[in-house]
PDB file of N, CA and C in Angstrom:
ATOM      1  N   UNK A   1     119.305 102.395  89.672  1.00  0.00           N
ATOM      2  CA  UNK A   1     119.805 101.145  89.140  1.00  0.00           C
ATOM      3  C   UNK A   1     119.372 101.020  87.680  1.00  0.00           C
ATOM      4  N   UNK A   2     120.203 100.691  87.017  1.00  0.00           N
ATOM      5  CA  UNK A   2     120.457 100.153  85.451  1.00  0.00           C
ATOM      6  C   UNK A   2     120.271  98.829  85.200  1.00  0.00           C
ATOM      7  N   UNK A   3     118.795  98.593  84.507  1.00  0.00           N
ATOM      8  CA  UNK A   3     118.787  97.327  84.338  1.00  0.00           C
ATOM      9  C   UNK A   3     119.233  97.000  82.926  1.00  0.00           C
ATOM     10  N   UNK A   4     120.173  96.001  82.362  1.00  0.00           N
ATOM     11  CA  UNK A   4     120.058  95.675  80.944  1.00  0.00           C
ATOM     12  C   UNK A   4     118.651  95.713  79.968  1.00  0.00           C
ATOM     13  N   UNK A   5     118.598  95.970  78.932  1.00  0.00           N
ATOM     14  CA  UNK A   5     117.732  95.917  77.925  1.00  0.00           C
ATOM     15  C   UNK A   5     116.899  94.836  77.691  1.00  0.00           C
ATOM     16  N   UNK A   6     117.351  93.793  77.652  1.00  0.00           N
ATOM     17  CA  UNK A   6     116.831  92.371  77.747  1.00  0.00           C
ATOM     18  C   UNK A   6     115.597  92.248  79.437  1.00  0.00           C
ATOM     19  N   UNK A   7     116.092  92.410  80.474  1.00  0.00           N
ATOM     20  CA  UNK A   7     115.630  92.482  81.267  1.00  0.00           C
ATOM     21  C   UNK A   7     114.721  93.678  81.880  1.00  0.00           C
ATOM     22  N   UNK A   8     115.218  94.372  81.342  1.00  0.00           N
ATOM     23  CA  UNK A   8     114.189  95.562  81.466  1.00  0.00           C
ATOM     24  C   UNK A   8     113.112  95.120  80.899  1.00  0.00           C
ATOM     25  N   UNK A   9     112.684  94.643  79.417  1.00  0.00           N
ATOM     26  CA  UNK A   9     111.731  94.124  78.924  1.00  0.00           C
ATOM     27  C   UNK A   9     111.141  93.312  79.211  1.00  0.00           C
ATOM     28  N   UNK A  10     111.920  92.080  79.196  1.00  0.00           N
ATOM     29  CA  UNK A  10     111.101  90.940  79.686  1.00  0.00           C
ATOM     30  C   UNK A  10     111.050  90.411  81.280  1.00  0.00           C
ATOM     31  N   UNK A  11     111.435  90.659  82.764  1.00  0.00           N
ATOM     32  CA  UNK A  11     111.320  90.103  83.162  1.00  0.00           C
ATOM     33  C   UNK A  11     110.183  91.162  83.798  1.00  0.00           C
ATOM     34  N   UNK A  12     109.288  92.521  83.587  1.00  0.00           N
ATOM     35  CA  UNK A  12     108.147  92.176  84.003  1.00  0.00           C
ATOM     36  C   UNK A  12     106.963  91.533  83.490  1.00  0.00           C
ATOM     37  N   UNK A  13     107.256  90.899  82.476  1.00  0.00           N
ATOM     38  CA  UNK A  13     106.251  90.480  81.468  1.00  0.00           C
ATOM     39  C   UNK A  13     106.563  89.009  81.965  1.00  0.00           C
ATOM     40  N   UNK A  14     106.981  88.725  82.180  1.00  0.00           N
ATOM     41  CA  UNK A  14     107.586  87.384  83.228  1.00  0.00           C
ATOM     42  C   UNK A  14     106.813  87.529  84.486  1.00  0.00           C
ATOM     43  N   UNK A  15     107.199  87.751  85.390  1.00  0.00           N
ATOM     44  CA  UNK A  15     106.822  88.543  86.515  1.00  0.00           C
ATOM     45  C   UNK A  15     104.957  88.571  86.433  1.00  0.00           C
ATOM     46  N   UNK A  16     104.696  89.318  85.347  1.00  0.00           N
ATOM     47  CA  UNK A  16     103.369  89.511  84.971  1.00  0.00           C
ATOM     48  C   UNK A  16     102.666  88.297  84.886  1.00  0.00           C
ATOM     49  N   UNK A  17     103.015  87.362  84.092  1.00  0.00           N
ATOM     50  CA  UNK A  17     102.326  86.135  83.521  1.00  0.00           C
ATOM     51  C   UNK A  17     102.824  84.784  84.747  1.00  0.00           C
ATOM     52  N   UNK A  18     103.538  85.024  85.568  1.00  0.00           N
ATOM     53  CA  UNK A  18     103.874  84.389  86.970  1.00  0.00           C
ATOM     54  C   UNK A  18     102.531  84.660  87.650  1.00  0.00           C
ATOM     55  N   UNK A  19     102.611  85.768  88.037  1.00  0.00           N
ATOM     56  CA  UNK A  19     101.060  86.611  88.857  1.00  0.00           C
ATOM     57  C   UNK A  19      99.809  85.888  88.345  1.00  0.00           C
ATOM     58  N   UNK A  20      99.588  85.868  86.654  1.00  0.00           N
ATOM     59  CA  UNK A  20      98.455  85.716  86.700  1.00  0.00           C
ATOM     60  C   UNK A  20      98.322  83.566  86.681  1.00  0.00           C
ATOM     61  N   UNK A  21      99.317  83.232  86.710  1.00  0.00           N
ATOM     62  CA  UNK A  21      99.514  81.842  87.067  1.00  0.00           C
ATOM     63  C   UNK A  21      99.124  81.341  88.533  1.00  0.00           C
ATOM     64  N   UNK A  22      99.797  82.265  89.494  1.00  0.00           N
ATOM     65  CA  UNK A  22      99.538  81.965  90.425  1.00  0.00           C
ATOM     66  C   UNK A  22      98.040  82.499  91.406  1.00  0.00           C
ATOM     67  N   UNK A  23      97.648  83.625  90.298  1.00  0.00           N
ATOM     68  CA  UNK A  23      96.406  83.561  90.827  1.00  0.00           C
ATOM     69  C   UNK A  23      95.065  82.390  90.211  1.00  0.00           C
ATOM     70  N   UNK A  24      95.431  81.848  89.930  1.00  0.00           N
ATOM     71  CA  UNK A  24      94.605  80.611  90.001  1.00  0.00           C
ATOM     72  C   UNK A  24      94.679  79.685  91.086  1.00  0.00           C
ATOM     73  N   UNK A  25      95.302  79.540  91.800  1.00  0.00           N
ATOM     74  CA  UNK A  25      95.104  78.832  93.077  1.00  0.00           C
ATOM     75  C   UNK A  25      95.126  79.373  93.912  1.00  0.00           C
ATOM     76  N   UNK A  26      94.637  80.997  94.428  1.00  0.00           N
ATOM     77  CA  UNK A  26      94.727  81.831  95.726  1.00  0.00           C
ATOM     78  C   UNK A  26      92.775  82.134  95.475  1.00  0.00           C
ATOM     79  N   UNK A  27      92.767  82.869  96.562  1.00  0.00           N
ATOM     80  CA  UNK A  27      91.200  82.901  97.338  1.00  0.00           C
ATOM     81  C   UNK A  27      91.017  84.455  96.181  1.00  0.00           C
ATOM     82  N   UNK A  28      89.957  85.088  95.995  1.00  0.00           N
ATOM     83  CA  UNK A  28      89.486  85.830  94.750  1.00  0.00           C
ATOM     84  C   UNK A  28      89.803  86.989  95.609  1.00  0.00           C
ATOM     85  N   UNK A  29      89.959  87.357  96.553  1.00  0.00           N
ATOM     86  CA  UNK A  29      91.043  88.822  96.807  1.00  0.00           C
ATOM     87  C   UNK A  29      92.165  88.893  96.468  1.00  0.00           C
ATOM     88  N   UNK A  30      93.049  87.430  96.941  1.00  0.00           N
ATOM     89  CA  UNK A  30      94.254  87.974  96.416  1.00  0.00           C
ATOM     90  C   UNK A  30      94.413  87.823  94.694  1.00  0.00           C
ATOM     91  N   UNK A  31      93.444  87.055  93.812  1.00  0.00           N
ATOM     92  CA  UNK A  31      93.977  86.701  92.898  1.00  0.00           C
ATOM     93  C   UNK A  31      93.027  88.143  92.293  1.00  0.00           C
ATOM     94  N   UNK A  32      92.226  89.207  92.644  1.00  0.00           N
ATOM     95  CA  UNK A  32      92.040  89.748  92.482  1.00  0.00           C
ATOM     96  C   UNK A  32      93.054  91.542  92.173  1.00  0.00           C
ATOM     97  N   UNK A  33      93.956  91.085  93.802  1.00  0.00           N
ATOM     98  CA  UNK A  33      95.382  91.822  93.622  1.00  0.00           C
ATOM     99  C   UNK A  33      96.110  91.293  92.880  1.00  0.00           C
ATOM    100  N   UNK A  34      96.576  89.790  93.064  1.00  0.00           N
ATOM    101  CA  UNK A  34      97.549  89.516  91.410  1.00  0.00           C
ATOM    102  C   UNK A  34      97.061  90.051  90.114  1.00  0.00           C
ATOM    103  N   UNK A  35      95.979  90.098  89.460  1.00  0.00           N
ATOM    104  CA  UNK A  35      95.709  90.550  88.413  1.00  0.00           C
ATOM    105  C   UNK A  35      96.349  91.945  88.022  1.00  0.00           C
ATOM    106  N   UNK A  36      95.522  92.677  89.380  1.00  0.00           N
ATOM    107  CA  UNK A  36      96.089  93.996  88.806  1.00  0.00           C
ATOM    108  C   UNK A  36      97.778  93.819  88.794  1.00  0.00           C
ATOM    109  N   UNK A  37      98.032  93.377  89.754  1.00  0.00           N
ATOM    110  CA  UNK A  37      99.638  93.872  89.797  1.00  0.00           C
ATOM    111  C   UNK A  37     100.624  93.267  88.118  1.00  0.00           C
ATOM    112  N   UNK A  38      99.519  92.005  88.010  1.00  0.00           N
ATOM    113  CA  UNK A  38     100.108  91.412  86.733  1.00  0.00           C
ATOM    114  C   UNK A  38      99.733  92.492  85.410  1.00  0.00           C
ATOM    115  N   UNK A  39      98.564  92.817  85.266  1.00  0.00           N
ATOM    116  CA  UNK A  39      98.156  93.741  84.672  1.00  0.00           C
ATOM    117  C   UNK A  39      99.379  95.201  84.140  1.00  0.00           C
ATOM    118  N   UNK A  40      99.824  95.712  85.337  1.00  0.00           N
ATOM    119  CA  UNK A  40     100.434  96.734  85.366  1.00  0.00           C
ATOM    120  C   UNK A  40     101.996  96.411  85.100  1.00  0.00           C
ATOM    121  N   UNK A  41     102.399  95.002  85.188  1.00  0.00           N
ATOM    122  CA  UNK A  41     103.936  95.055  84.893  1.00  0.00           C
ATOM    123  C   UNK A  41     103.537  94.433  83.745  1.00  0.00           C
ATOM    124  N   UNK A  42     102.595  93.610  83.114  1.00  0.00           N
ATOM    125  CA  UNK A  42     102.589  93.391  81.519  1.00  0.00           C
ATOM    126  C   UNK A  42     102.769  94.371  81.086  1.00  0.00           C
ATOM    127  N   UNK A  43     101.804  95.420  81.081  1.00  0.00           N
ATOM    128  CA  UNK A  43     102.277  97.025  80.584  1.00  0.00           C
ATOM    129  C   UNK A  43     103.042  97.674  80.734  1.00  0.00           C
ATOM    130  N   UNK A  44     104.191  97.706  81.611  1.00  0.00           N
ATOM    131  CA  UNK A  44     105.679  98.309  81.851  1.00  0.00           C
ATOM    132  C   UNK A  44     106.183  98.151  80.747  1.00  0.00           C
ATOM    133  N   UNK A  45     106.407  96.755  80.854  1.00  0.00           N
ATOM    134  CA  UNK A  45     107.346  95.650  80.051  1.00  0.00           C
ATOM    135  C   UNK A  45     107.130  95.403  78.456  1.00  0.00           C
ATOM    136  N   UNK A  46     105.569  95.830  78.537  1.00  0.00           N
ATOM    137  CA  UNK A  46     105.472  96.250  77.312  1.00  0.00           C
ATOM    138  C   UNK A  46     105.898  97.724  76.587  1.00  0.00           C
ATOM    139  N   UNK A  47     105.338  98.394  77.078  1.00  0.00           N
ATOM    140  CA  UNK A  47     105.621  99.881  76.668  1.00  0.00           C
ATOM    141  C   UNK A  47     107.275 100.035  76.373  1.00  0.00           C
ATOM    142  N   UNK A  48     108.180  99.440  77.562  1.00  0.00           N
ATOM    143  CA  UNK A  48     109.498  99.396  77.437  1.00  0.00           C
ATOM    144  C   UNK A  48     110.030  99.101  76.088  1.00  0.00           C
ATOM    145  N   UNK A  49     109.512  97.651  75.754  1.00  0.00           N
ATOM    146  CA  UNK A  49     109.833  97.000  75.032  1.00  0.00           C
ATOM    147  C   UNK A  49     109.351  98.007  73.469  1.00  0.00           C
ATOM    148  N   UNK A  50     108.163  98.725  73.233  1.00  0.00           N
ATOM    149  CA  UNK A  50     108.401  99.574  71.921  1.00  0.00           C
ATOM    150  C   UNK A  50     108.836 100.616  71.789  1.00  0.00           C
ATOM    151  N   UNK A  51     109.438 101.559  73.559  1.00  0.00           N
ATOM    152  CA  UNK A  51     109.632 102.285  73.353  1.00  0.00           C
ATOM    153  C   UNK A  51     111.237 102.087  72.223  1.00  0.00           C
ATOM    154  N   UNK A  52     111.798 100.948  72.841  1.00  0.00           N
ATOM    155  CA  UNK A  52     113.146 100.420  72.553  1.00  0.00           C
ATOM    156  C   UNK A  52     113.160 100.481  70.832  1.00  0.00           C
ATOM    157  N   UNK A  53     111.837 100.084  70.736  1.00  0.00           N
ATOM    158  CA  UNK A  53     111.523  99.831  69.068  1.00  0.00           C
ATOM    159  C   UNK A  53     112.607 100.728  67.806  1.00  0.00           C
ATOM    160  N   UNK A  54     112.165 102.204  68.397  1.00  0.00           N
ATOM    161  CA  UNK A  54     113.184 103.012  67.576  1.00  0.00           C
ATOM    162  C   UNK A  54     112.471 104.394  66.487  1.00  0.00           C
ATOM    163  N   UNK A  55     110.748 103.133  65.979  1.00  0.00           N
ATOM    164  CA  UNK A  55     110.559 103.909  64.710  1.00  0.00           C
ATOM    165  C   UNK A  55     108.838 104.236  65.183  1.00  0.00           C
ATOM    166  N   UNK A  56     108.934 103.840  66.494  1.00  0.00           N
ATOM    167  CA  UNK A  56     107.024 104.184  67.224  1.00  0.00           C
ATOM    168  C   UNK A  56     107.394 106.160  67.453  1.00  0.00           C
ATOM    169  N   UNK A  57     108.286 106.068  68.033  1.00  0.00           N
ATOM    170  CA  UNK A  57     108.931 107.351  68.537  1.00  0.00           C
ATOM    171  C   UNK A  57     108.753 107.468  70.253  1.00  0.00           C
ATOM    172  N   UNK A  58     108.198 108.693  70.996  1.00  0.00           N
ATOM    173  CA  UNK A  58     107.735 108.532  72.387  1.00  0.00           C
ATOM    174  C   UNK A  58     107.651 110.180  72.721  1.00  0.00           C
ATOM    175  N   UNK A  59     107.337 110.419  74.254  1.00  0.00           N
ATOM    176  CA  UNK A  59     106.423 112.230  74.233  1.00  0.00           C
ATOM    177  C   UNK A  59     108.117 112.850  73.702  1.00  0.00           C
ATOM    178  N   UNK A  60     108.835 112.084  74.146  1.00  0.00           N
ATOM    179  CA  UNK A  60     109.735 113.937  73.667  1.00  0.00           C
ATOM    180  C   UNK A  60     110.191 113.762  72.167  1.00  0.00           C
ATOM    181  N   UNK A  61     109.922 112.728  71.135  1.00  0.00           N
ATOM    182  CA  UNK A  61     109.965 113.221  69.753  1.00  0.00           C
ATOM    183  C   UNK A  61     108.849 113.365  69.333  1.00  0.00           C
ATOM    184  N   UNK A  62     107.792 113.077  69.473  1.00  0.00           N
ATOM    185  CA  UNK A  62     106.745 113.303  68.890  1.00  0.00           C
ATOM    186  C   UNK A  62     105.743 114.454  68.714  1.00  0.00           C
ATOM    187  N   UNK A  63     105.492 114.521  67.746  1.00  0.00           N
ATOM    188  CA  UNK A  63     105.388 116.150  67.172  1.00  0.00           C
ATOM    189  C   UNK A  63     103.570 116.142  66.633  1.00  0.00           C
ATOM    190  N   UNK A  64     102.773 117.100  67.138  1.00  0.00           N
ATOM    191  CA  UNK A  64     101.565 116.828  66.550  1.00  0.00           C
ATOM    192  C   UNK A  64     100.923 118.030  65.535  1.00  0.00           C
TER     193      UNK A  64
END
């Protein structure tokens, strides 16, 4: 599945900052699992979002 560009980016960073919202009112295991899980789609959604950038580059142009 093909997600649009827009959404590819932002809705785990959405998603992400939901998680860490709602772990404020759950018991410290689960808000312990929200974190990470929020943790790891902030960083999807991020990475997505510069790979999109254009001028960062990514492993298959980058030359050392």
């Amino acid at each position: 599945m093909h997600l649009p560009r827009r959404l590819r980016c932002g809705l785990p960073v959405v998603l992400g900052f939901a998680c860490l919202i709602v772990a404020l009112s759950v018991g410290p295991v689960a808000a312990w699992l929200l974190f990470i899980v929020a943790f790891a789609l902030i960083l999807d959604g991020v990475t997505a979002l510069w790979e999109g950038t254009g001028s960062t580059g990514n492993l298959s142009n980058h030359r050392q």
